[in-house]
C-alpha atoms as a PDB file:
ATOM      1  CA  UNK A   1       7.434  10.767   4.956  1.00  0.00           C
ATOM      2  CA  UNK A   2       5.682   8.181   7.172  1.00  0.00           C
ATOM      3  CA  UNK A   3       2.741   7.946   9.036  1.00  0.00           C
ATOM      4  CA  UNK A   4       0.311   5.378  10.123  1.00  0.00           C
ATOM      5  CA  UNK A   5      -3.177   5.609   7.999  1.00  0.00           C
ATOM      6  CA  UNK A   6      -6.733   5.170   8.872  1.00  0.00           C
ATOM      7  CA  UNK A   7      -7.344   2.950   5.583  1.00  0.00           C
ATOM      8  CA  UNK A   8      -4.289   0.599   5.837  1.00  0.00           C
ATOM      9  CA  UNK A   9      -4.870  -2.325   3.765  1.00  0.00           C
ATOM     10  CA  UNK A  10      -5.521  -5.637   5.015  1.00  0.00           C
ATOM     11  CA  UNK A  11      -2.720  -7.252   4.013  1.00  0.00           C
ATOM     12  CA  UNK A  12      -0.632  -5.152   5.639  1.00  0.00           C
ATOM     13  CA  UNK A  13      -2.597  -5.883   8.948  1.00  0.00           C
ATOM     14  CA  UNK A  14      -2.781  -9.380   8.644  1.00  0.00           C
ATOM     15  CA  UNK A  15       1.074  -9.272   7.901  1.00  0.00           C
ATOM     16  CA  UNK A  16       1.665  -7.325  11.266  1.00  0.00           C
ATOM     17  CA  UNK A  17      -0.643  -9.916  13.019  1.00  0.00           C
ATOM     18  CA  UNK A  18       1.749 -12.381  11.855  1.00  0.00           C
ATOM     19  CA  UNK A  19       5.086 -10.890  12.870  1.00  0.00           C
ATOM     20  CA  UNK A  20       3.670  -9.072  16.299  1.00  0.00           C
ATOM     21  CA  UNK A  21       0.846 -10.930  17.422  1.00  0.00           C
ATOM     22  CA  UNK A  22      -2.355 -10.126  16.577  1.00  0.00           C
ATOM     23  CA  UNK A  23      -3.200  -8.336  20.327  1.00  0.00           C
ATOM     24  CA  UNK A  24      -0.657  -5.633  19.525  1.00  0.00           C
ATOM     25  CA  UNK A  25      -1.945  -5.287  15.979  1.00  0.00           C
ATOM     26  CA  UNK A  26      -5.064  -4.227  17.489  1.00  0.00           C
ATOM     27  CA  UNK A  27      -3.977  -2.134  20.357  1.00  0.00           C
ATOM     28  CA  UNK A  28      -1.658  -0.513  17.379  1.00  0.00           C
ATOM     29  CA  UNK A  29      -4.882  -0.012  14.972  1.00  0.00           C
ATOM     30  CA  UNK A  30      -6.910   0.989  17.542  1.00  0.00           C
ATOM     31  CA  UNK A  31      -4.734   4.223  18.004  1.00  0.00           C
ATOM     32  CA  UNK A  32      -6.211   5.410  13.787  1.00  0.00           C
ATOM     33  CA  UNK A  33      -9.202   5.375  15.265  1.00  0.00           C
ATOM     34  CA  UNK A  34      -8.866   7.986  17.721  1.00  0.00           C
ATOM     35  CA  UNK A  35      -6.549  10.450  16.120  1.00  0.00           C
ATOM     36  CA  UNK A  36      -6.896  12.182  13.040  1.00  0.00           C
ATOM     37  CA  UNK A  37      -4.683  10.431  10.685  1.00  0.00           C
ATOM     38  CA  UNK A  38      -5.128  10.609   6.844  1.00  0.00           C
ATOM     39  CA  UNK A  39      -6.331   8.617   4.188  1.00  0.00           C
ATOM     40  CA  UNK A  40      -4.018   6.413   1.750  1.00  0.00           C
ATOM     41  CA  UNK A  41      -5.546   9.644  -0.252  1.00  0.00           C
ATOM     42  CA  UNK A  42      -5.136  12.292   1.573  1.00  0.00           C
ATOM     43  CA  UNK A  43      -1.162  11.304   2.250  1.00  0.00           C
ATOM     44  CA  UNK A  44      -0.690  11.053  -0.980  1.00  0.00           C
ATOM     45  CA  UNK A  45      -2.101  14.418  -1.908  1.00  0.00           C
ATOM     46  CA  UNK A  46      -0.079  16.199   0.180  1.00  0.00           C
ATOM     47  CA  UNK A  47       2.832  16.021  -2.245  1.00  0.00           C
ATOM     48  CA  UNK A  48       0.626  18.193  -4.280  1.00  0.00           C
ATOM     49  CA  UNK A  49       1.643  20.933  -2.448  1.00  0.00           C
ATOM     50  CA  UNK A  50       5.170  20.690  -2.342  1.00  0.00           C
ATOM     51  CA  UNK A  51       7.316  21.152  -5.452  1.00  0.00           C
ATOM     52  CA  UNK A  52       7.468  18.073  -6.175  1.00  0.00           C
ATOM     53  CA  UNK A  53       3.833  17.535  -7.046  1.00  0.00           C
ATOM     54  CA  UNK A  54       4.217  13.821  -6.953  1.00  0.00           C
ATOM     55  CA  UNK A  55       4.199  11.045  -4.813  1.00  0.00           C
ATOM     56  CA  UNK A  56       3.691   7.328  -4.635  1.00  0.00           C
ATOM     57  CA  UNK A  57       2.558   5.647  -1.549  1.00  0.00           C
ATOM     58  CA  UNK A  58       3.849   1.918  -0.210  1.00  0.00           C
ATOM     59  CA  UNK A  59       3.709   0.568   3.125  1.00  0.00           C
ATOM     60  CA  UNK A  60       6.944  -0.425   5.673  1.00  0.00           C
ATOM     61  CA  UNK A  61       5.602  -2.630   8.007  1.00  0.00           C
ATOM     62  CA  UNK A  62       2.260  -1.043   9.389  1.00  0.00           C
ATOM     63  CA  UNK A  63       3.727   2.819   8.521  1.00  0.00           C
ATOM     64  CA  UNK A  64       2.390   4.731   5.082  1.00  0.00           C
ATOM     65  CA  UNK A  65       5.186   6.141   3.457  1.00  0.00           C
ATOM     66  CA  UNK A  66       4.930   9.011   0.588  1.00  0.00           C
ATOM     67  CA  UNK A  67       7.672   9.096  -1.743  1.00  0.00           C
ATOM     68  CA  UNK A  68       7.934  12.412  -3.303  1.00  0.00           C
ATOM     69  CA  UNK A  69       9.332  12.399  -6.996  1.00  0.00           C
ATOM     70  CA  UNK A  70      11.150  15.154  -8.570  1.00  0.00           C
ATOM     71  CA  UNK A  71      11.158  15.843 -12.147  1.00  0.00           C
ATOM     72  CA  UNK A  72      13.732  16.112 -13.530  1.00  0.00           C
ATOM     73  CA  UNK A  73      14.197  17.675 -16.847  1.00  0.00           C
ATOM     74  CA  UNK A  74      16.292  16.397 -19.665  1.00  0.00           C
ATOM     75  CA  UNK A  75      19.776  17.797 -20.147  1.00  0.00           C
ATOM     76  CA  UNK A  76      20.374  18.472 -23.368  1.00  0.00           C
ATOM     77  CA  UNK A  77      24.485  18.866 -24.404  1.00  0.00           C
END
């Protein structure tokens, strides 16, 4: 899943600044603060609720993705 966050890190601003411009990083950034988006936090908690209960969080350009992990158990022959 992907979304943009309200907490993205500042790396991954400054890194957007560098590859877009830093005028349509803002105007981008400025769009968090007026919508409800989630925390790093919050995104990641939602893969509590699934069934697969876990979920890591990394960053594609200025979007906040959720990986969701499923366990898998072992197979015994």
């Amino acid at each position: 899943m992907y979304d943009l966050v309200r907490d993205t890190p500042s790396h991954v601003i400054e890194q957007l600044g560098r590859r877009f411009g830093g005028l349509r990083a803002a105007l981008l950034l400025t769009r968090t603060l007026d919508l409800p988006f989630f925390s790093t936090a919050s995104f990641r908690r939602l893969a509590e609720e699934t069934p697969f209960k876990e979920g890591d969080i990394g960053f594609v350009g200025i979007l906040c993705c959720l990986v969701l992990k499923k366990d898998i158990p072992d197979i015994v022959a």
